[in-house]
C-alpha atoms as a PDB file:
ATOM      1  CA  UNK A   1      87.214  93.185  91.602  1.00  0.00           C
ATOM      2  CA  UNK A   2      86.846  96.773  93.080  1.00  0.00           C
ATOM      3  CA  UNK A   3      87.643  99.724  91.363  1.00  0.00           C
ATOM      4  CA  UNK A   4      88.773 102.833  92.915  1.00  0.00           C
ATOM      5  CA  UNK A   5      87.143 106.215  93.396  1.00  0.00           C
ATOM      6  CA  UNK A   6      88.965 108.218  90.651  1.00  0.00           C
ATOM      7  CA  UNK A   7      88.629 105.371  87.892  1.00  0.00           C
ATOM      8  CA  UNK A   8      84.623 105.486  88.736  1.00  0.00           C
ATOM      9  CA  UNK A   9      84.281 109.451  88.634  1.00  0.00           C
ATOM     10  CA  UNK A  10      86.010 108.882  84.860  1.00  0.00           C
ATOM     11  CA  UNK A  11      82.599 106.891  84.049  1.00  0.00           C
ATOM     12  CA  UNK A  12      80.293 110.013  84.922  1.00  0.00           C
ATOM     13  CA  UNK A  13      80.596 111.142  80.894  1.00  0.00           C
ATOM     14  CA  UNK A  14      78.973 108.034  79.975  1.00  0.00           C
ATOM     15  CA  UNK A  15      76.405 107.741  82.467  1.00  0.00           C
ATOM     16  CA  UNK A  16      75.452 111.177  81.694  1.00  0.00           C
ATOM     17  CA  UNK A  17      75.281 110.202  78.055  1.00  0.00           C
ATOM     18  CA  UNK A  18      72.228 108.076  79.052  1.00  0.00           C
ATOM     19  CA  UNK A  19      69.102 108.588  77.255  1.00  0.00           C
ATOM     20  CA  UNK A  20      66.522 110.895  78.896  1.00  0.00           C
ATOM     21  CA  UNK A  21      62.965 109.934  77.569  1.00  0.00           C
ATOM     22  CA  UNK A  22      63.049 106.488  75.688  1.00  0.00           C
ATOM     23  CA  UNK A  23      65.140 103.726  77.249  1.00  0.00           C
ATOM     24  CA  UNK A  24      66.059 100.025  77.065  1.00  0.00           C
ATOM     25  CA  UNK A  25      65.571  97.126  79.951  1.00  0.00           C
ATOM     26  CA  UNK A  26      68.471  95.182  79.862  1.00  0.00           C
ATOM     27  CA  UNK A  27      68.308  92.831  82.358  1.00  0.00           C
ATOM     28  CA  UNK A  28      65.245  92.243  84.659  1.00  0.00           C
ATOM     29  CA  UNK A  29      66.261  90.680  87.910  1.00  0.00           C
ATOM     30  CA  UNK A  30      63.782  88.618  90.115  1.00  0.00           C
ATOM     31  CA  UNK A  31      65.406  87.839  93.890  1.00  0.00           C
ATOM     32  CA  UNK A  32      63.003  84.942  95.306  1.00  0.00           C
ATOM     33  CA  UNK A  33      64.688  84.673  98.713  1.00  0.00           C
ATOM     34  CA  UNK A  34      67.271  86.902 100.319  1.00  0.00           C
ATOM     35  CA  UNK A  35      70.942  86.494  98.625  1.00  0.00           C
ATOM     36  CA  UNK A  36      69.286  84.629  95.505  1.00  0.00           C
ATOM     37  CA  UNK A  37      68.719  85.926  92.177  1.00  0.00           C
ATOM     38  CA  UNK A  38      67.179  84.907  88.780  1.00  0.00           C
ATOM     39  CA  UNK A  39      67.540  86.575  85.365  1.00  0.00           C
ATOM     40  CA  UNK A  40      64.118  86.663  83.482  1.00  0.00           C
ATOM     41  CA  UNK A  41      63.446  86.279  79.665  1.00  0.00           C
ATOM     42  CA  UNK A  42      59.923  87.622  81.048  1.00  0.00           C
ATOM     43  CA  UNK A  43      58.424  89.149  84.126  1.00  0.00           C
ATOM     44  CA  UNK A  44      55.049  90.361  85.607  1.00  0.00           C
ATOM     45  CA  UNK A  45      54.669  93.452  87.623  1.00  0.00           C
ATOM     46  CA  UNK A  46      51.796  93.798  89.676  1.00  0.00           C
ATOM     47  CA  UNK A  47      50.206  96.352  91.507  1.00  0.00           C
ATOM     48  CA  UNK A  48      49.574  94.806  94.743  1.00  0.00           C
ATOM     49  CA  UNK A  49      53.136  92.598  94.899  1.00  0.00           C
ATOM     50  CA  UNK A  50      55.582  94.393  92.696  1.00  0.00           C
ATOM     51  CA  UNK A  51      57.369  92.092  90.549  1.00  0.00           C
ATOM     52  CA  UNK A  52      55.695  88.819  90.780  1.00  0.00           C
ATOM     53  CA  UNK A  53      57.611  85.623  92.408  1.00  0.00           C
ATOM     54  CA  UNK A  54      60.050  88.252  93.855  1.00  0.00           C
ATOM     55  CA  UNK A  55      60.947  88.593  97.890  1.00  0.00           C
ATOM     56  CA  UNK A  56      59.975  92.469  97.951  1.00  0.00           C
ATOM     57  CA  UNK A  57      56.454  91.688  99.372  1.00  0.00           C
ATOM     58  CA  UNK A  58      57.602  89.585 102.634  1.00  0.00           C
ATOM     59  CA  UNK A  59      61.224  90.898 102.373  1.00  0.00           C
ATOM     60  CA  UNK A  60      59.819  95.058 102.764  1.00  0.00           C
ATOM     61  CA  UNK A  61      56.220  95.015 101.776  1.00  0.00           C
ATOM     62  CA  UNK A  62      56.562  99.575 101.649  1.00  0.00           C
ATOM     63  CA  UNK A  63      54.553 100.126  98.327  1.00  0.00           C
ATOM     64  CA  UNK A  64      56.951 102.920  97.954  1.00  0.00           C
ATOM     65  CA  UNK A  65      60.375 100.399  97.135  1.00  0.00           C
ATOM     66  CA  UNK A  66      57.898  97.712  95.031  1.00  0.00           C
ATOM     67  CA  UNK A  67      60.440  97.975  92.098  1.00  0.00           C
ATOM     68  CA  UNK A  68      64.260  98.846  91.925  1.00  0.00           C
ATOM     69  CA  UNK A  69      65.507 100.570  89.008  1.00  0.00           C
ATOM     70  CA  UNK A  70      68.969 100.916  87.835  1.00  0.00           C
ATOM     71  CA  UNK A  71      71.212 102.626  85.147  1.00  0.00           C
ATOM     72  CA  UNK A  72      72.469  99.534  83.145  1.00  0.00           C
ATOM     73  CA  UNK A  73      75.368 102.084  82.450  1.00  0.00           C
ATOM     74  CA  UNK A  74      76.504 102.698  86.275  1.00  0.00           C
ATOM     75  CA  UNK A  75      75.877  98.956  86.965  1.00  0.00           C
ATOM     76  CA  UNK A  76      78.369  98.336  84.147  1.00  0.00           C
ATOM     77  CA  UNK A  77      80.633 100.031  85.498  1.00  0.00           C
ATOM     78  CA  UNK A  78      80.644  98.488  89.194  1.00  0.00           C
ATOM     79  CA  UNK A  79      80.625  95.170  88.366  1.00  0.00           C
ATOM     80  CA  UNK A  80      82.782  95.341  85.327  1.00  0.00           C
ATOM     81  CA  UNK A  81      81.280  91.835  83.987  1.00  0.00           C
ATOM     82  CA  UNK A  82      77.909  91.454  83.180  1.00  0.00           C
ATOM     83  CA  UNK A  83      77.436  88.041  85.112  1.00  0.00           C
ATOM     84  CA  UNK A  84      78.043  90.800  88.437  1.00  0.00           C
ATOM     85  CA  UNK A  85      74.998  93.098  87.601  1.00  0.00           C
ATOM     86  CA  UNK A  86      72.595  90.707  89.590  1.00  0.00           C
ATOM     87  CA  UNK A  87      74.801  91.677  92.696  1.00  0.00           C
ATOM     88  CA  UNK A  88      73.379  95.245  93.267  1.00  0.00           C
ATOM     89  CA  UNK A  89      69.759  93.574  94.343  1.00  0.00           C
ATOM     90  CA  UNK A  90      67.531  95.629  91.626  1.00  0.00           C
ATOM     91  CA  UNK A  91      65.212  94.103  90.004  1.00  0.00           C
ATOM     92  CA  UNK A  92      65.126  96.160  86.701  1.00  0.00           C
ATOM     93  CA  UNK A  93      68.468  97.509  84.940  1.00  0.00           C
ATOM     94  CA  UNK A  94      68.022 100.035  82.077  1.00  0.00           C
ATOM     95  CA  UNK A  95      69.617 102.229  79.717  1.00  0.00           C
ATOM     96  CA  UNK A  96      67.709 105.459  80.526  1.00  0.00           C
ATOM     97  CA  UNK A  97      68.720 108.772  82.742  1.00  0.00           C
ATOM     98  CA  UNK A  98      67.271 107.962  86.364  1.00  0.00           C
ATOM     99  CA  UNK A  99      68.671 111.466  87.669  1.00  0.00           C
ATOM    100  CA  UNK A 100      66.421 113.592  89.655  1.00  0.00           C
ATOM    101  CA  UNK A 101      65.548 115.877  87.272  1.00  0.00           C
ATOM    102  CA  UNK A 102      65.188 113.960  84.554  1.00  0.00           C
ATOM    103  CA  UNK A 103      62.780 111.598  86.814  1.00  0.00           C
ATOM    104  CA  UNK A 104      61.342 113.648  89.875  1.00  0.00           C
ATOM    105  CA  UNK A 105      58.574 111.611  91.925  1.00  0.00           C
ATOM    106  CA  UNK A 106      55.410 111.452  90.728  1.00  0.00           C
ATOM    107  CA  UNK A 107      56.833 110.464  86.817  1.00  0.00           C
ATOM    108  CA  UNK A 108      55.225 107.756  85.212  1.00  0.00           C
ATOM    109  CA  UNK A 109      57.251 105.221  82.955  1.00  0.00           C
ATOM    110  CA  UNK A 110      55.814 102.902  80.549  1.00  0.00           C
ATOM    111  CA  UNK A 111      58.309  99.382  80.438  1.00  0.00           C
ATOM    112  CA  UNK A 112      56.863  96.876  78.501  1.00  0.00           C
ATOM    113  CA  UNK A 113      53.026  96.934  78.863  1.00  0.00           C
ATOM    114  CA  UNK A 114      53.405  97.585  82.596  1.00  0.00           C
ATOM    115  CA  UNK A 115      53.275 101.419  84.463  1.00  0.00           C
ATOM    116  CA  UNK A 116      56.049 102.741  86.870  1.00  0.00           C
ATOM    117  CA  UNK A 117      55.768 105.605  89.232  1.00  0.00           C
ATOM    118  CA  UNK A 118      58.919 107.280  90.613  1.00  0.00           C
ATOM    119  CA  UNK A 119      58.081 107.347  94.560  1.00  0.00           C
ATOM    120  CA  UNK A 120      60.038 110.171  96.521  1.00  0.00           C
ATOM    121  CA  UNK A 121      61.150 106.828  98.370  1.00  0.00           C
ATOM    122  CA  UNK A 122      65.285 107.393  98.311  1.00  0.00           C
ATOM    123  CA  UNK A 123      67.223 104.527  96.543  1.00  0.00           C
ATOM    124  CA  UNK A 124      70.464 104.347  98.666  1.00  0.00           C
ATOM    125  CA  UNK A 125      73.575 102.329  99.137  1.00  0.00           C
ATOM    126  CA  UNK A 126      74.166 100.223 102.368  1.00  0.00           C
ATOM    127  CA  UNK A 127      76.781  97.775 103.345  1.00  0.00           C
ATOM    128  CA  UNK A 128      75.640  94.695 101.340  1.00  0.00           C
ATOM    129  CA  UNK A 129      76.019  96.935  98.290  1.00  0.00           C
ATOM    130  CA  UNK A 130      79.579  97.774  99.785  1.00  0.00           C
ATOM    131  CA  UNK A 131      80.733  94.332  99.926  1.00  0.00           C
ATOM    132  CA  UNK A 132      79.527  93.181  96.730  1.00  0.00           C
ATOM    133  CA  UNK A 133      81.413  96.174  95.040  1.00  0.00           C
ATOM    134  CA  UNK A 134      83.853  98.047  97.107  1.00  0.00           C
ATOM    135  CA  UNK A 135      83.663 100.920  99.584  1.00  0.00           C
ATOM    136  CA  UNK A 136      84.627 103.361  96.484  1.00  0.00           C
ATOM    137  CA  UNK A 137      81.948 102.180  94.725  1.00  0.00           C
ATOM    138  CA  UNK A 138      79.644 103.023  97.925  1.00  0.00           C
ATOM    139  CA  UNK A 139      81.227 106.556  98.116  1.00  0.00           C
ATOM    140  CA  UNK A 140      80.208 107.142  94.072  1.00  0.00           C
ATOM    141  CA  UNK A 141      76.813 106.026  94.744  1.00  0.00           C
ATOM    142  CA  UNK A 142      76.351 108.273  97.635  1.00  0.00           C
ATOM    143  CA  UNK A 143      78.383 111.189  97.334  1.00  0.00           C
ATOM    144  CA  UNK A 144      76.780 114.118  96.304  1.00  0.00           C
ATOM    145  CA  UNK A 145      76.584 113.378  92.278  1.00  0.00           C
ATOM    146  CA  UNK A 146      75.657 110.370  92.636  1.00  0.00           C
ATOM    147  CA  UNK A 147      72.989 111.644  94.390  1.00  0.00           C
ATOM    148  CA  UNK A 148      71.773 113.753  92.067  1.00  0.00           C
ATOM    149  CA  UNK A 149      72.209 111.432  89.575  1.00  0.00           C
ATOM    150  CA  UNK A 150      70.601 108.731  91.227  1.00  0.00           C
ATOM    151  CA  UNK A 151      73.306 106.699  90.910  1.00  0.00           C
ATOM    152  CA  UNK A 152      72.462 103.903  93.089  1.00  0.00           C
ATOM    153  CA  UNK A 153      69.034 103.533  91.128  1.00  0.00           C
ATOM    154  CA  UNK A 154      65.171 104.506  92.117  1.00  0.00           C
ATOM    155  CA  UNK A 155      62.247 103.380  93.900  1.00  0.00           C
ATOM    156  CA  UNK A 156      59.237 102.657  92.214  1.00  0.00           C
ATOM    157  CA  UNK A 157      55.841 101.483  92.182  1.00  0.00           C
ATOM    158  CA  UNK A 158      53.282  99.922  89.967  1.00  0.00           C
ATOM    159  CA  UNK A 159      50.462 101.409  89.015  1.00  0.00           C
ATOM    160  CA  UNK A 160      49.041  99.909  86.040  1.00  0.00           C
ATOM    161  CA  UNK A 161      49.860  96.000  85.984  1.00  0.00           C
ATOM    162  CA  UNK A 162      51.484  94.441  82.675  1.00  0.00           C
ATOM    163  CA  UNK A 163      55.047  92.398  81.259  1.00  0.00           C
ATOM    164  CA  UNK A 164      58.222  93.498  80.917  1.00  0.00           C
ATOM    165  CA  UNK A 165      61.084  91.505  78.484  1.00  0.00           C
ATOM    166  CA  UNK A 166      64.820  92.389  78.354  1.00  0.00           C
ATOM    167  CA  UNK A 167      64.851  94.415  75.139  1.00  0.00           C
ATOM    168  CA  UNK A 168      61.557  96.214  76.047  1.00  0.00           C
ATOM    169  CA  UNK A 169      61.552  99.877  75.645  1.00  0.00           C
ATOM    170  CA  UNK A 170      61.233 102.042  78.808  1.00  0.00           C
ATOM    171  CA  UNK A 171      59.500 105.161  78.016  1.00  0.00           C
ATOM    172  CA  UNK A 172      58.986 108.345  80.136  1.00  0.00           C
ATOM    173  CA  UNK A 173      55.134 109.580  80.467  1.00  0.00           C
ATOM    174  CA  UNK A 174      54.394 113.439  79.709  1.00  0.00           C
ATOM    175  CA  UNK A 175      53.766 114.527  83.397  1.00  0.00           C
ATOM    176  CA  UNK A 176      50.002 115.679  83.404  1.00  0.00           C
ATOM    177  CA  UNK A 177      49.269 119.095  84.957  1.00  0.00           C
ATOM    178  CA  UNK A 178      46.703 118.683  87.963  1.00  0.00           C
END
């Protein structure tokens, strides 16, 4: 099911709603191999191979894309059942404000007992992400508010190891001045 461009740009209000320091996973996604995907009640992230047991290392191996992150609240919306998140090939979906500004490079976010860093790495769609959801849903992604917003998710990478559960909160670090 694919919805069009104008019904999507009528979601922005409630994407924007999205919390901007303390957040919520709500679904952590582990992809083995290519084109398979596992829900987890519990997950390790690792410094050295992202999230453990997932393809990432021998799939991409840049340090910069360890960990995906997604708005749970844009996901929604795409896949319109939650049984479609999985599609979209993140392996972390949250209820927290991934925009730019409210997450330039270099932030730090606590989920679970495990520690993110945004990486200026850009998070874009692609044509797998265009089958899976529609061309519109491409075009929200990547037009120039989604963008901004980061619609399509954000790169990460882990700096301190630790576990993440569904249900976990995500939590944005005070930057420290260097």
């Amino acid at each position: 099911m694919h919805l069009d461009l104008s019904t999507l740009e009528t979601g922005l209000d409630e994407i924007r709603q999205s919390p901007t320091d303390d957040g919520k996973v709500e679904l952590i996604v582990r992809r083995p191999r290519e084109n398979e995907r596992e829900a987890l009640m519990e997950a390790h992230l690792d410094t050295t191979v992202g999230l453990v047991g997932d393809v990432w290392l021998s799939d991409d191996g840049d340090p910069a894309r360890q960990v995906t992150v997604m708005n749970a609240r844009v996901v929604a919306l795409l896949a319109q059942s939650r049984d479609r998140w999985q599609l979209a090939g993140d392996q972390l979906y949250v209820d927290l404000d991934l925009s730019g500004e409210n997450l330039p490079a270099g932030t730090h976010l606590k989920v679970g007992s495990a520690v993110l860093e945004v990486t200026a790495e850009q998070h874009r769609g692609c044509k797998k992400f265009a089958a899976r959801y529609g061309l519109d849903a491409l075009r929200f992604v990547n037009s120039k508010v989604g963008y901004l917003l980061n619609l399509r998710g954000i790169n990460t990478r882990v700096v301190r190891s630790g576990v993440v559960r569904p249900g976990d909160v995500i939590r944005k670090l005070p930057l420290i001045a260097t």
